[in-house]
PDB file of N, CA and C in Angstrom:
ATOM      1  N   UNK A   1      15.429   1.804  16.463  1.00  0.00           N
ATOM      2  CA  UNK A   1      14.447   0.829  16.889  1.00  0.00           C
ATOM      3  C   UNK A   1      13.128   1.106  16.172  1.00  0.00           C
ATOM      4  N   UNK A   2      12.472  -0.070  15.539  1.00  0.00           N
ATOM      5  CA  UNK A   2      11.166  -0.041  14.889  1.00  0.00           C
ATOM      6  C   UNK A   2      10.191   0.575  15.818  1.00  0.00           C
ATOM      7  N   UNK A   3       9.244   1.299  15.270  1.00  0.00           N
ATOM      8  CA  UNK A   3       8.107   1.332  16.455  1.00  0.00           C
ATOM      9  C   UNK A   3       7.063   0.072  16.219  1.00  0.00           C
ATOM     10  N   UNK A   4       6.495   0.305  17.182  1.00  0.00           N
ATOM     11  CA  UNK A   4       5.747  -1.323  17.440  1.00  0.00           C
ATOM     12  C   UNK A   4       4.522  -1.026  16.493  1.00  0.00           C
ATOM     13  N   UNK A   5       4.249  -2.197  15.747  1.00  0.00           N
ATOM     14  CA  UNK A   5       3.070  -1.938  15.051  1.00  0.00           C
ATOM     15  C   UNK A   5       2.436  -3.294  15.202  1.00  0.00           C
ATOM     16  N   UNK A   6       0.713  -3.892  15.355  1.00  0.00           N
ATOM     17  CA  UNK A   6       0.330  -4.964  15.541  1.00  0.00           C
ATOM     18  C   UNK A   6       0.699  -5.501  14.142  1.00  0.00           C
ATOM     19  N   UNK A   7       1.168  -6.978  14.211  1.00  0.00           N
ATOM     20  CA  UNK A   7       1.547  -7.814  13.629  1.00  0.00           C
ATOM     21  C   UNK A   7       0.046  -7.966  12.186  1.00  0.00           C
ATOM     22  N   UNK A   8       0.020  -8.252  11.521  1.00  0.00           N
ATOM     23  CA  UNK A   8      -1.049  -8.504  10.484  1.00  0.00           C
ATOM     24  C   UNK A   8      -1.431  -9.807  10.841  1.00  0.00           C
ATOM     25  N   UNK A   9      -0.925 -10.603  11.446  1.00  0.00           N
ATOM     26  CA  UNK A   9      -1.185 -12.154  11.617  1.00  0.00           C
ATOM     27  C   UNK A   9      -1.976 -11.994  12.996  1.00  0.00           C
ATOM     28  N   UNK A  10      -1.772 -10.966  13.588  1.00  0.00           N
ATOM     29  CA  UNK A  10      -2.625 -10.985  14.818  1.00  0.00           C
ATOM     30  C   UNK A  10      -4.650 -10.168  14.671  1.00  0.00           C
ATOM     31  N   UNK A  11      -3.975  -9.769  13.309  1.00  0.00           N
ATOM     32  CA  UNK A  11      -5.291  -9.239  12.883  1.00  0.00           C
ATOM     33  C   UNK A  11      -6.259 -10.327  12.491  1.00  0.00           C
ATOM     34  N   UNK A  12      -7.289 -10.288  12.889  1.00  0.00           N
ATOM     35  CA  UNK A  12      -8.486 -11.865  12.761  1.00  0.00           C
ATOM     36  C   UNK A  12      -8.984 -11.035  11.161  1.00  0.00           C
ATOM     37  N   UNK A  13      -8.746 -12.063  10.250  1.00  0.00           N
ATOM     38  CA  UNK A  13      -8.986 -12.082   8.901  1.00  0.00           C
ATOM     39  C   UNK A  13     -10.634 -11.249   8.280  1.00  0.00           C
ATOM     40  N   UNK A  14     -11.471 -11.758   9.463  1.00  0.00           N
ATOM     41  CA  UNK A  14     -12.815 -11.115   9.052  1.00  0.00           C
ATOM     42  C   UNK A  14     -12.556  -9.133   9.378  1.00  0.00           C
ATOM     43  N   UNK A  15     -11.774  -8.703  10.128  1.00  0.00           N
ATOM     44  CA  UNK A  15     -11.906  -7.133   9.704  1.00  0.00           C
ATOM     45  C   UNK A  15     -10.538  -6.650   8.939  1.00  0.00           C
ATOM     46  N   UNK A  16      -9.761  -7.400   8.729  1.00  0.00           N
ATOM     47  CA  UNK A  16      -8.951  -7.030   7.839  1.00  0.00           C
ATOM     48  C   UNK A  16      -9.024  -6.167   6.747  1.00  0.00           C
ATOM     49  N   UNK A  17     -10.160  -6.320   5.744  1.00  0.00           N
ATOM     50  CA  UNK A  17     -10.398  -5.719   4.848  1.00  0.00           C
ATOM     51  C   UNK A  17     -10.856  -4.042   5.474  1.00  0.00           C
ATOM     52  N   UNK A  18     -11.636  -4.321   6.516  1.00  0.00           N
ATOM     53  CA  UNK A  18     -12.494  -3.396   7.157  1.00  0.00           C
ATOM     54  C   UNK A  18     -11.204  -1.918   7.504  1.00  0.00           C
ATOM     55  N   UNK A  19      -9.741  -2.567   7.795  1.00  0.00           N
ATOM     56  CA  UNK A  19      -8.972  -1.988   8.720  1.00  0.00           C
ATOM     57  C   UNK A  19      -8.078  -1.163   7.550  1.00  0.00           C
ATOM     58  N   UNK A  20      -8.056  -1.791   6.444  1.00  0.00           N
ATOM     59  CA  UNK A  20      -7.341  -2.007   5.066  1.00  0.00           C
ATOM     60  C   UNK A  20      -7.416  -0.691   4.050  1.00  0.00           C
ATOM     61  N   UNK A  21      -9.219  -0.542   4.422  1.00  0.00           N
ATOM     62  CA  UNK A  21      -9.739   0.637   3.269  1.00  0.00           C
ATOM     63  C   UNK A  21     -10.562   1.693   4.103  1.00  0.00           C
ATOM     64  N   UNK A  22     -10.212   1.597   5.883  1.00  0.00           N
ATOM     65  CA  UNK A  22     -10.666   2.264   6.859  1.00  0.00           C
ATOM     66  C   UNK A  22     -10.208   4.170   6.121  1.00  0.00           C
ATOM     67  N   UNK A  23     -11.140   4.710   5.600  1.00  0.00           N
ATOM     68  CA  UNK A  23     -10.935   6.132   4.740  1.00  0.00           C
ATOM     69  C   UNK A  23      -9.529   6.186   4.572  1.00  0.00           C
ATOM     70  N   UNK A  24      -9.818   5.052   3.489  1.00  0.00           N
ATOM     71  CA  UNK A  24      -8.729   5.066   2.533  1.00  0.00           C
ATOM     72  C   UNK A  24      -8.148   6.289   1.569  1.00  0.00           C
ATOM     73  N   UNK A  25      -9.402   7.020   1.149  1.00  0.00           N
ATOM     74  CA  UNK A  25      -9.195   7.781   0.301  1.00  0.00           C
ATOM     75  C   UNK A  25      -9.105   9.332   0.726  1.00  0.00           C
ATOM     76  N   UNK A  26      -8.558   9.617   2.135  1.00  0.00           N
ATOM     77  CA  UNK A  26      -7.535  10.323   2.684  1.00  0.00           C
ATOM     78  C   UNK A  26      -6.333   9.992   2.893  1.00  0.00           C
ATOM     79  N   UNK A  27      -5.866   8.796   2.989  1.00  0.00           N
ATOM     80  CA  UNK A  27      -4.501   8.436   3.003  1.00  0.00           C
ATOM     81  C   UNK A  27      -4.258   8.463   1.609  1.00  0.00           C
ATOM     82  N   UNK A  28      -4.892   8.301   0.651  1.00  0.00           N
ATOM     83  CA  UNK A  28      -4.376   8.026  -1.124  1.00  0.00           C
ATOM     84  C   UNK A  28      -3.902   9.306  -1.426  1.00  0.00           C
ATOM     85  N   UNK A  29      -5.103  10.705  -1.035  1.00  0.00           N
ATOM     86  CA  UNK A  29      -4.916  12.181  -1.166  1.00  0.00           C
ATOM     87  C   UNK A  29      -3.610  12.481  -0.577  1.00  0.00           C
ATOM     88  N   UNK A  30      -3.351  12.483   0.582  1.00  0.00           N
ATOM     89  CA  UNK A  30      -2.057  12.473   1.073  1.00  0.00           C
ATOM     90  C   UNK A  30      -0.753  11.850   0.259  1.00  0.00           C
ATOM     91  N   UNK A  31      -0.885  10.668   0.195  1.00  0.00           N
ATOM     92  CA  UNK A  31       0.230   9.745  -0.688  1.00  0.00           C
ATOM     93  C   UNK A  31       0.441  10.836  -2.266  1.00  0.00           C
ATOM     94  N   UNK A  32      -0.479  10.797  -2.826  1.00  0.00           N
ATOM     95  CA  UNK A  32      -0.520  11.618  -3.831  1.00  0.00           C
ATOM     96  C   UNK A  32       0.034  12.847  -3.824  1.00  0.00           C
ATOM     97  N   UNK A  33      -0.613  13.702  -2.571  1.00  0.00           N
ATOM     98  CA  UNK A  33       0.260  14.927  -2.824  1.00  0.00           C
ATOM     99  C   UNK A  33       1.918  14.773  -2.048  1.00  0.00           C
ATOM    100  N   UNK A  34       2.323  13.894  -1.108  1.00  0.00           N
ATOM    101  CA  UNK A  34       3.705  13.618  -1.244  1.00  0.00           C
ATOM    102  C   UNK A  34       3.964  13.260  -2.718  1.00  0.00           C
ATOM    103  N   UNK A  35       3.771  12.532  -3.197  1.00  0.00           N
ATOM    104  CA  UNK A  35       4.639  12.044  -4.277  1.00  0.00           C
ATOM    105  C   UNK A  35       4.867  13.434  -5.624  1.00  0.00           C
ATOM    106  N   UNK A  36       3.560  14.221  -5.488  1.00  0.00           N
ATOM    107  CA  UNK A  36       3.737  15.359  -6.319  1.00  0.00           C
ATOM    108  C   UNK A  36       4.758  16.741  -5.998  1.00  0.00           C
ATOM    109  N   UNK A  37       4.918  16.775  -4.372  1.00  0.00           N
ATOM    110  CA  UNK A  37       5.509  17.776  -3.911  1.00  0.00           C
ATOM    111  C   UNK A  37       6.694  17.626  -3.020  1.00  0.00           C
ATOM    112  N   UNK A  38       7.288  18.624  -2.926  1.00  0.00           N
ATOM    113  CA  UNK A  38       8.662  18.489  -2.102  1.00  0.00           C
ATOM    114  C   UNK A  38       8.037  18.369  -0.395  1.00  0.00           C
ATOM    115  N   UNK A  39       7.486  19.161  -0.217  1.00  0.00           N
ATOM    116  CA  UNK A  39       7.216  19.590   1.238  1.00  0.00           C
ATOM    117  C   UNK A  39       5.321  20.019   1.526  1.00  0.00           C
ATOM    118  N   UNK A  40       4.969  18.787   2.048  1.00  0.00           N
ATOM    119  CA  UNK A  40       3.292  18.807   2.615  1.00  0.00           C
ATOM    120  C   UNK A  40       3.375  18.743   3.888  1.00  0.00           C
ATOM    121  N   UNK A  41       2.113  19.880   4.033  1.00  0.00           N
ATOM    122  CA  UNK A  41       1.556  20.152   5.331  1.00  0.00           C
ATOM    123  C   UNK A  41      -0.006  19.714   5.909  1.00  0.00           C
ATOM    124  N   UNK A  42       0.045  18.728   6.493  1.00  0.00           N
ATOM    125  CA  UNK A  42      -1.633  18.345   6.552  1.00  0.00           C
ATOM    126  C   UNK A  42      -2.359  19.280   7.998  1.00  0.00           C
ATOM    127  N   UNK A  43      -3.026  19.805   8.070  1.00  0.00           N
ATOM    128  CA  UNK A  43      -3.379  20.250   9.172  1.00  0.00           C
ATOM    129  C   UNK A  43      -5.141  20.113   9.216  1.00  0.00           C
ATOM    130  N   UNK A  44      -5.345  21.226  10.125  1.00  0.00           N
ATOM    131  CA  UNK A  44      -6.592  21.387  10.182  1.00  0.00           C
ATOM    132  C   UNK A  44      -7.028  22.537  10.644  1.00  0.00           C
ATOM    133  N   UNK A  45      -8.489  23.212  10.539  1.00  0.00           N
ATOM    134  CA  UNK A  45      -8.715  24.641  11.019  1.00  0.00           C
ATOM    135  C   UNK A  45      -8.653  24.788  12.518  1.00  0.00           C
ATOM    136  N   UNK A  46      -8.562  25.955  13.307  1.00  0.00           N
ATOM    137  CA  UNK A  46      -8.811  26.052  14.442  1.00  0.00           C
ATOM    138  C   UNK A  46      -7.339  25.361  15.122  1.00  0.00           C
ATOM    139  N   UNK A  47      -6.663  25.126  14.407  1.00  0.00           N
ATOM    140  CA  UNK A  47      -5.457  24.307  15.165  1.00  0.00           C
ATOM    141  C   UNK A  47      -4.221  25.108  15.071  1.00  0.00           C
ATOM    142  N   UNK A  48      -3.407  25.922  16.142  1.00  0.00           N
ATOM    143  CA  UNK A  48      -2.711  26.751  15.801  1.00  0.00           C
ATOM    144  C   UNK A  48      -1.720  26.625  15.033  1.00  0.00           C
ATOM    145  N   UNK A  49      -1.027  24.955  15.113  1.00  0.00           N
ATOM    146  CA  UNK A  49       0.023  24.525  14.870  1.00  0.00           C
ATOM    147  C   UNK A  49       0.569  24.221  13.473  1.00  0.00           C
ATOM    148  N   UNK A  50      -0.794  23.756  12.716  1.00  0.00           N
ATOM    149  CA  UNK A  50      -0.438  23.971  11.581  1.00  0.00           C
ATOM    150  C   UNK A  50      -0.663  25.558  10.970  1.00  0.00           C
ATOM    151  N   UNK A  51      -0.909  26.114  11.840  1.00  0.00           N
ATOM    152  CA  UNK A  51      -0.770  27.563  10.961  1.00  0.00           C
ATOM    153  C   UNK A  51       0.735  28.148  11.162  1.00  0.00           C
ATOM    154  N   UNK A  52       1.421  27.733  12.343  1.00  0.00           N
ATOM    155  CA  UNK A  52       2.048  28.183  12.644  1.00  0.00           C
ATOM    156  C   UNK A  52       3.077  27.605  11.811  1.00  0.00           C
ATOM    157  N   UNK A  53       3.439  25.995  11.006  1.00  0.00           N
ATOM    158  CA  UNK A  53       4.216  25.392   9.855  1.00  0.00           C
ATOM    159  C   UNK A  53       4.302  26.122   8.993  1.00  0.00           C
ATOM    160  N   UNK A  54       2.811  26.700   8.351  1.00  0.00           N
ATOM    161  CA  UNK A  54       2.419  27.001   6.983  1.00  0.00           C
ATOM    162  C   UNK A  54       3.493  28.733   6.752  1.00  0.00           C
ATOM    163  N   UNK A  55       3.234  29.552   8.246  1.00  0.00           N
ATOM    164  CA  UNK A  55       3.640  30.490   8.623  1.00  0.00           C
ATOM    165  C   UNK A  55       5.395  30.303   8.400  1.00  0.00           C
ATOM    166  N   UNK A  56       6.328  29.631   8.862  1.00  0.00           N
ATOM    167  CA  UNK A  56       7.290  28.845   8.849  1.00  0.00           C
ATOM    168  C   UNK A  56       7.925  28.650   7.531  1.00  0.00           C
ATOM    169  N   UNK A  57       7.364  27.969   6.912  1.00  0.00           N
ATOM    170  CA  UNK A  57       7.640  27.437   5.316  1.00  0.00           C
ATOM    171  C   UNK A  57       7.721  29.172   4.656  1.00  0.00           C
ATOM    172  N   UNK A  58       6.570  29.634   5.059  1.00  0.00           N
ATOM    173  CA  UNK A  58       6.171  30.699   3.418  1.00  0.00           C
ATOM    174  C   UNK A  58       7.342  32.017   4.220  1.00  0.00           C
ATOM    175  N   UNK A  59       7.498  32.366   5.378  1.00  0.00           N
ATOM    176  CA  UNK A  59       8.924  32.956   5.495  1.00  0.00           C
ATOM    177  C   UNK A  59       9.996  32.774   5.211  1.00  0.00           C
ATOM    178  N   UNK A  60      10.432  31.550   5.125  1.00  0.00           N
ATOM    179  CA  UNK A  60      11.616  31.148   4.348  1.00  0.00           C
ATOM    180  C   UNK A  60      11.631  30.888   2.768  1.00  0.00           C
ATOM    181  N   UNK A  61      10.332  31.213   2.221  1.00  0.00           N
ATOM    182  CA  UNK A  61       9.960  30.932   0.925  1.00  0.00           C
ATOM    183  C   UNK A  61      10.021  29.798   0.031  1.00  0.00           C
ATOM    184  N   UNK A  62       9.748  28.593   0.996  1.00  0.00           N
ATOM    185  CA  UNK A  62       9.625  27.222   0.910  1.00  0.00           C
ATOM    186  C   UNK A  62       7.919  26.780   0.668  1.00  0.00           C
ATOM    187  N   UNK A  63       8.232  26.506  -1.366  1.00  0.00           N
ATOM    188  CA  UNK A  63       7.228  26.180  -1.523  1.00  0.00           C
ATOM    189  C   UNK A  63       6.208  24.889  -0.693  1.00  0.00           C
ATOM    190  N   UNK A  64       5.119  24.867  -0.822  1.00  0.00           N
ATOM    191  CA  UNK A  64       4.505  23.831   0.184  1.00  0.00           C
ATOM    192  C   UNK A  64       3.440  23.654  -0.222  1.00  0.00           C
ATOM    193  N   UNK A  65       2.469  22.174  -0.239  1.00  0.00           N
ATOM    194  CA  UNK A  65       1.169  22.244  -0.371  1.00  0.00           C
ATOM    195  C   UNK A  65       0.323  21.462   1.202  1.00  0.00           C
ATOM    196  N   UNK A  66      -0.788  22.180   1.160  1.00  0.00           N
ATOM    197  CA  UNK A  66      -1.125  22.257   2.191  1.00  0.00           C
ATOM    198  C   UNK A  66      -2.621  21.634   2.129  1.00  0.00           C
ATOM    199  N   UNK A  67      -2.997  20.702   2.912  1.00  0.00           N
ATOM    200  CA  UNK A  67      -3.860  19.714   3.032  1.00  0.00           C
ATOM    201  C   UNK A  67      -5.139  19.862   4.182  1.00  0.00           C
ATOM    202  N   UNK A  68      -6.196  20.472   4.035  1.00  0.00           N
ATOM    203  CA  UNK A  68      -6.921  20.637   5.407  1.00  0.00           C
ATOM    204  C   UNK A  68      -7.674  19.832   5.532  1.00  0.00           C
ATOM    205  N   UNK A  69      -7.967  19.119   6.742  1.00  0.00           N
ATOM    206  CA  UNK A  69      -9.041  18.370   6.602  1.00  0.00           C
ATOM    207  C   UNK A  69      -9.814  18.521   8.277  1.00  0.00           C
ATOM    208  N   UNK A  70     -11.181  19.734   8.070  1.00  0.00           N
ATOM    209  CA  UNK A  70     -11.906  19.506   8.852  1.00  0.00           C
ATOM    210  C   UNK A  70     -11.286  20.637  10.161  1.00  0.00           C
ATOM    211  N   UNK A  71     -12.061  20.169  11.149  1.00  0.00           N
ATOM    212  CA  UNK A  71     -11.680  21.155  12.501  1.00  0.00           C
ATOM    213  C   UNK A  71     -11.778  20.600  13.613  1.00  0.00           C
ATOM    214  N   UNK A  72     -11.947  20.859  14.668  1.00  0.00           N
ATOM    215  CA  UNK A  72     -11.928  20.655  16.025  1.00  0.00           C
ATOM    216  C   UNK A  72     -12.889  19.515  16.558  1.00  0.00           C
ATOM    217  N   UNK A  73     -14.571  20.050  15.467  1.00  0.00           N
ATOM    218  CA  UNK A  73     -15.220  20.179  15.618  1.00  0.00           C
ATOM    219  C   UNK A  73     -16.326  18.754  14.691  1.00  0.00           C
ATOM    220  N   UNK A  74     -15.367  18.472  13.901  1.00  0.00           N
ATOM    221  CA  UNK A  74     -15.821  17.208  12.708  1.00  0.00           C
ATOM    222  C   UNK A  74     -14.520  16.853  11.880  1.00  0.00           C
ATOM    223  N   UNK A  75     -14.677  16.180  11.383  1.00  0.00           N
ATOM    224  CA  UNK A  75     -13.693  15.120  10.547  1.00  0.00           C
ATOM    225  C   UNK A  75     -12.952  14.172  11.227  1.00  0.00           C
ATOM    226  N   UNK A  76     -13.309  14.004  12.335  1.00  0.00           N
ATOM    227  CA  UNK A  76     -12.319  13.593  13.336  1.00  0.00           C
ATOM    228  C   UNK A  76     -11.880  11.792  12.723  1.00  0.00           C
ATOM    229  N   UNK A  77     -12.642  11.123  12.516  1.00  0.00           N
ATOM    230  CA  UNK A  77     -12.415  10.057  11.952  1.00  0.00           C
ATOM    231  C   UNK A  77     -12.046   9.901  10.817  1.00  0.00           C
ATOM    232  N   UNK A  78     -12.091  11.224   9.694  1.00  0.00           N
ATOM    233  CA  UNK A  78     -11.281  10.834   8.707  1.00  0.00           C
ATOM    234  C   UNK A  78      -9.690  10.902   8.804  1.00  0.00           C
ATOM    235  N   UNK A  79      -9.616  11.725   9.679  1.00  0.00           N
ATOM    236  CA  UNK A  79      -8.416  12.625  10.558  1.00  0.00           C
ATOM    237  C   UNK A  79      -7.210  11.356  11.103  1.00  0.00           C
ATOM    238  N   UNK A  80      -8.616  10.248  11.585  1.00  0.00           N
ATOM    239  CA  UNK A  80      -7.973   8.851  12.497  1.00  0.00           C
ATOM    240  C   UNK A  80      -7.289   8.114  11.204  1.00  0.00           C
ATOM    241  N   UNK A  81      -7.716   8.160  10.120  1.00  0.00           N
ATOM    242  CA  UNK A  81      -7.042   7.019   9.561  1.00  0.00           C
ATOM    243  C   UNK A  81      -5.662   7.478   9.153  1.00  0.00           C
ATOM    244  N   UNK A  82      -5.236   8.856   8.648  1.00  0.00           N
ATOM    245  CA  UNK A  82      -4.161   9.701   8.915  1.00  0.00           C
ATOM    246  C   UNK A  82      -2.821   9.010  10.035  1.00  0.00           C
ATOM    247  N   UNK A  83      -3.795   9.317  11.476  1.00  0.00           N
ATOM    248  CA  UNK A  83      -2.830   8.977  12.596  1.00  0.00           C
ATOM    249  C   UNK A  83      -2.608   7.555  12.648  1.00  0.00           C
ATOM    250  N   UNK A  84      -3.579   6.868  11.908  1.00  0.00           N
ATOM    251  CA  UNK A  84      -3.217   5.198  11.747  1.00  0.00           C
ATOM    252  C   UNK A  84      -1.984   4.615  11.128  1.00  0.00           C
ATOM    253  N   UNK A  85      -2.087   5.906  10.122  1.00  0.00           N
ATOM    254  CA  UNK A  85      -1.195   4.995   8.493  1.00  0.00           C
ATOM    255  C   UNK A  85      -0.166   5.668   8.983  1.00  0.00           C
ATOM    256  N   UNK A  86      -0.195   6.929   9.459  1.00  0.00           N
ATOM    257  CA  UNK A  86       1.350   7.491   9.822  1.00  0.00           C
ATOM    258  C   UNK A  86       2.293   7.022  11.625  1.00  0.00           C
ATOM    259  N   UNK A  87       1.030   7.089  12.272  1.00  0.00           N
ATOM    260  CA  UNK A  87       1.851   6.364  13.525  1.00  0.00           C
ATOM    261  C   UNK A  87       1.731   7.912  14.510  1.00  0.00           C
ATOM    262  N   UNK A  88       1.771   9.174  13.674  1.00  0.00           N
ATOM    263  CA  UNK A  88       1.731  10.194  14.808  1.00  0.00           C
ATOM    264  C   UNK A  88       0.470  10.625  15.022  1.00  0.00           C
ATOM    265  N   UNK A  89       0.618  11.303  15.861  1.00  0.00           N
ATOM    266  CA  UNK A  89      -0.111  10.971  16.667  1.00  0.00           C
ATOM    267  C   UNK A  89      -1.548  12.717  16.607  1.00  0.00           C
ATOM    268  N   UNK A  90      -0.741  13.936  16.230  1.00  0.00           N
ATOM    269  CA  UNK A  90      -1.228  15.051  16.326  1.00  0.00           C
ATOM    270  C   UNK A  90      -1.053  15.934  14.858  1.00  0.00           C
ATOM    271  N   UNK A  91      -1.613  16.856  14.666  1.00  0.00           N
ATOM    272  CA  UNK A  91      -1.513  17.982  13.272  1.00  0.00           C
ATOM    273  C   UNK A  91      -0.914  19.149  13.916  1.00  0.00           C
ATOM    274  N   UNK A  92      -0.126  19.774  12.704  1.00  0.00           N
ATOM    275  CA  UNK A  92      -0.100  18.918  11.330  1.00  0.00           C
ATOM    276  C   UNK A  92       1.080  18.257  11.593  1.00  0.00           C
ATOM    277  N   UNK A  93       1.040  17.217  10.437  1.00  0.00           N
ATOM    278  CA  UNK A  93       1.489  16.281  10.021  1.00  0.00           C
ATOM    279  C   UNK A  93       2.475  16.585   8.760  1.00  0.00           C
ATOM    280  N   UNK A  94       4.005  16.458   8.777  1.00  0.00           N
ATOM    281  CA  UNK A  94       4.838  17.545   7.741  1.00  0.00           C
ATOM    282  C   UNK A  94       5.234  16.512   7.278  1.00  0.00           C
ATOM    283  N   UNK A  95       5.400  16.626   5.692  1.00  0.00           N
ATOM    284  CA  UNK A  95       6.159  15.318   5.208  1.00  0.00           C
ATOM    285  C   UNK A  95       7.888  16.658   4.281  1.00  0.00           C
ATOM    286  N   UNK A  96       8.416  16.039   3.965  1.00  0.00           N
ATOM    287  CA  UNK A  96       9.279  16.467   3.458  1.00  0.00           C
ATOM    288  C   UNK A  96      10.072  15.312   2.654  1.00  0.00           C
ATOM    289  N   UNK A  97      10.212  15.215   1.409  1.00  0.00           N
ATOM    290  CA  UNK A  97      10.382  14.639   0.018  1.00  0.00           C
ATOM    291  C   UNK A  97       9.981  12.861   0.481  1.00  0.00           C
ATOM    292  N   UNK A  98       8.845  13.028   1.091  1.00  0.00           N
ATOM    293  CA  UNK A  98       8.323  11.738   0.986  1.00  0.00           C
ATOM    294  C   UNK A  98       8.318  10.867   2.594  1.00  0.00           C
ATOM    295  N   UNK A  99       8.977  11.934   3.310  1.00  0.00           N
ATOM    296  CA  UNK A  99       9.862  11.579   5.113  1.00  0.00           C
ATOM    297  C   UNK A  99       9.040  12.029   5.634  1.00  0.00           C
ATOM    298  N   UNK A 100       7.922  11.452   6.420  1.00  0.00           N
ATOM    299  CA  UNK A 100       7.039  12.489   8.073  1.00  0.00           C
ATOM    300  C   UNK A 100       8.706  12.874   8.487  1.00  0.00           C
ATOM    301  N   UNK A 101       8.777  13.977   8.888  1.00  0.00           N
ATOM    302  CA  UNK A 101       9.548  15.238   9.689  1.00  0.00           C
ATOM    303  C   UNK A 101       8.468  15.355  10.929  1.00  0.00           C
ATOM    304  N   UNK A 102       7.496  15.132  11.587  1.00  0.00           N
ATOM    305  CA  UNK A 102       6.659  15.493  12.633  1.00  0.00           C
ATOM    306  C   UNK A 102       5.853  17.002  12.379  1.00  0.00           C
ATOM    307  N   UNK A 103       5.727  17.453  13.362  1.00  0.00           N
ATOM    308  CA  UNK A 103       5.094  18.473  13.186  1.00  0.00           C
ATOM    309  C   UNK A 103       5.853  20.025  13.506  1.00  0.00           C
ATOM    310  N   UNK A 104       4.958  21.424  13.852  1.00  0.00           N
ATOM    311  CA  UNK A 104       5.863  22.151  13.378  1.00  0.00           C
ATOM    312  C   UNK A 104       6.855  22.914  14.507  1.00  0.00           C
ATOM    313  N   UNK A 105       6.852  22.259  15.485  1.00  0.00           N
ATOM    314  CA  UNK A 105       8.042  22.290  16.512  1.00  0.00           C
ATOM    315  C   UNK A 105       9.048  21.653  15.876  1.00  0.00           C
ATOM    316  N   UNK A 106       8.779  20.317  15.314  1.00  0.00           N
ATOM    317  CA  UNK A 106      10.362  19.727  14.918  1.00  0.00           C
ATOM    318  C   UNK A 106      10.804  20.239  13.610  1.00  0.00           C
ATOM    319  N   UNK A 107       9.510  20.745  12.711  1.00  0.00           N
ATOM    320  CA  UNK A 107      10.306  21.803  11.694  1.00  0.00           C
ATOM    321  C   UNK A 107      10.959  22.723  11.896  1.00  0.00           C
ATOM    322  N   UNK A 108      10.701  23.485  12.655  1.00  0.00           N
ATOM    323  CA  UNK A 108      11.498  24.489  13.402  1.00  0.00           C
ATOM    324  C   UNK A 108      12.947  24.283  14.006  1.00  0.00           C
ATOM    325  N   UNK A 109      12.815  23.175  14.475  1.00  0.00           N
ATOM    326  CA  UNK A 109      14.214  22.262  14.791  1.00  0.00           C
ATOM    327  C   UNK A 109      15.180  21.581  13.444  1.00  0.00           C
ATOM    328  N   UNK A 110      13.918  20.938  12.737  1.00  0.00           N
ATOM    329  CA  UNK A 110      15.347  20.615  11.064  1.00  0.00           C
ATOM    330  C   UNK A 110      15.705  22.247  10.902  1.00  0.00           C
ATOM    331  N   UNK A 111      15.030  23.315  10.542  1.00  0.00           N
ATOM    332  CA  UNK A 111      15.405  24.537  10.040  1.00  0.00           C
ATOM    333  C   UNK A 111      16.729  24.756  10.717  1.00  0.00           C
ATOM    334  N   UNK A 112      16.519  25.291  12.159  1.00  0.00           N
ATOM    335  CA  UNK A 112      17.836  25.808  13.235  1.00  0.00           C
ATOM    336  C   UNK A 112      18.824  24.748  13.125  1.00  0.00           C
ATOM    337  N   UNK A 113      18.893  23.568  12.602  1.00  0.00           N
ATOM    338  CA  UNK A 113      20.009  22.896  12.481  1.00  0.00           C
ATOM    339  C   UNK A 113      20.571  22.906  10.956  1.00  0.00           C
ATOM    340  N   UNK A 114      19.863  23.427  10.002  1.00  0.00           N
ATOM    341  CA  UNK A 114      20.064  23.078   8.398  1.00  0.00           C
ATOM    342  C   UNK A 114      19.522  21.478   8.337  1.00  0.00           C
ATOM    343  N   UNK A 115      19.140  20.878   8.909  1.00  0.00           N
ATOM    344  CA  UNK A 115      18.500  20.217   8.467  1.00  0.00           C
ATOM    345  C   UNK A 115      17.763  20.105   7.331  1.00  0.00           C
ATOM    346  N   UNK A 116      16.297  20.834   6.984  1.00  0.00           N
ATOM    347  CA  UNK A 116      15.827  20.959   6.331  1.00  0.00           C
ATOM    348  C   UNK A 116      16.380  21.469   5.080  1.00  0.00           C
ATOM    349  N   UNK A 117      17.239  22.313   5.128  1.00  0.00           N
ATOM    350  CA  UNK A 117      18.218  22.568   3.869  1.00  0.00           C
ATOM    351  C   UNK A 117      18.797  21.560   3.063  1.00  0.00           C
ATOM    352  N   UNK A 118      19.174  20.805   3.836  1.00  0.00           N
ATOM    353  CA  UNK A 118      19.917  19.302   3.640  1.00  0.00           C
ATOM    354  C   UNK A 118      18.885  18.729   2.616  1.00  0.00           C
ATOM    355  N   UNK A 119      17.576  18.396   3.349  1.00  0.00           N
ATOM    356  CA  UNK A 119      16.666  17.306   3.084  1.00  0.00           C
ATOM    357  C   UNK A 119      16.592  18.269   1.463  1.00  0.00           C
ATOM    358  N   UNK A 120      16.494  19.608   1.513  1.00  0.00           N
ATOM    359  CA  UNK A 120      15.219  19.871  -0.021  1.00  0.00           C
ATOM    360  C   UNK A 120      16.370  19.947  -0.694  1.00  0.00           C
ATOM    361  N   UNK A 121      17.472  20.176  -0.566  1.00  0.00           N
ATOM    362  CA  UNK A 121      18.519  20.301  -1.708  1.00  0.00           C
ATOM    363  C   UNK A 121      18.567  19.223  -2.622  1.00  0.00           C
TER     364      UNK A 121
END
């Protein structure tokens, strides 16, 4: 089942543009480093969870590039357009050959199943 996303036709034409290029050029950085790498990690400081991915990956010796943006404390809105374009909701944010995988509870879960083996092979 799709997840629900507002329709574009329900969007009133005057903020469209506004909604379009809403820090755009954190979602481009992102897009970019998926398309360059097997396995990205977006997180942020002060947040255990992506340390705890980054921790994850480099034990199994799964190269990774890793994306910070900001802390607890600021970036928070560049942070939003992130949870916009992707739909989730919290950091980090794991992509794997181009796939959000979620974050690093459910990495932990592709790993214990071979999952993730699957995906980078």
């Amino acid at each position: 089942m799709p997840r629900t996303l507002l329709d574009d036709t329900r969007v009133h034409p005057a903020i469209r543009e506004r909604l379009e290029s809403y820090n755009k050029d954190i979602v481009d950085e992102v897009q970019q480093a998926i398309a360059a790498n097997k396995v990205v990690v977006v997180g942020m400081k002060q947040n255990p969870f992506p340390r705890r991915a980054k921790k994850t990956l480099a034990k199994r010796g799964t190269d990774f590039k890793y994306l910070e943006y900001g802390s607890y404390l600021n970036t928070y809105r560049r942070r939003l357009a992130l949870k916009m374009w992707t739909g989730w909701p919290t950091l980090p944010m794991i992509f794997v050959n181009g796939t959000l995988i979620g974050g690093a509870e459910d990495l932990e879960k592709l790993i214990e199943s071979g999952e993730l083996d699957k995906m980078l092979a």
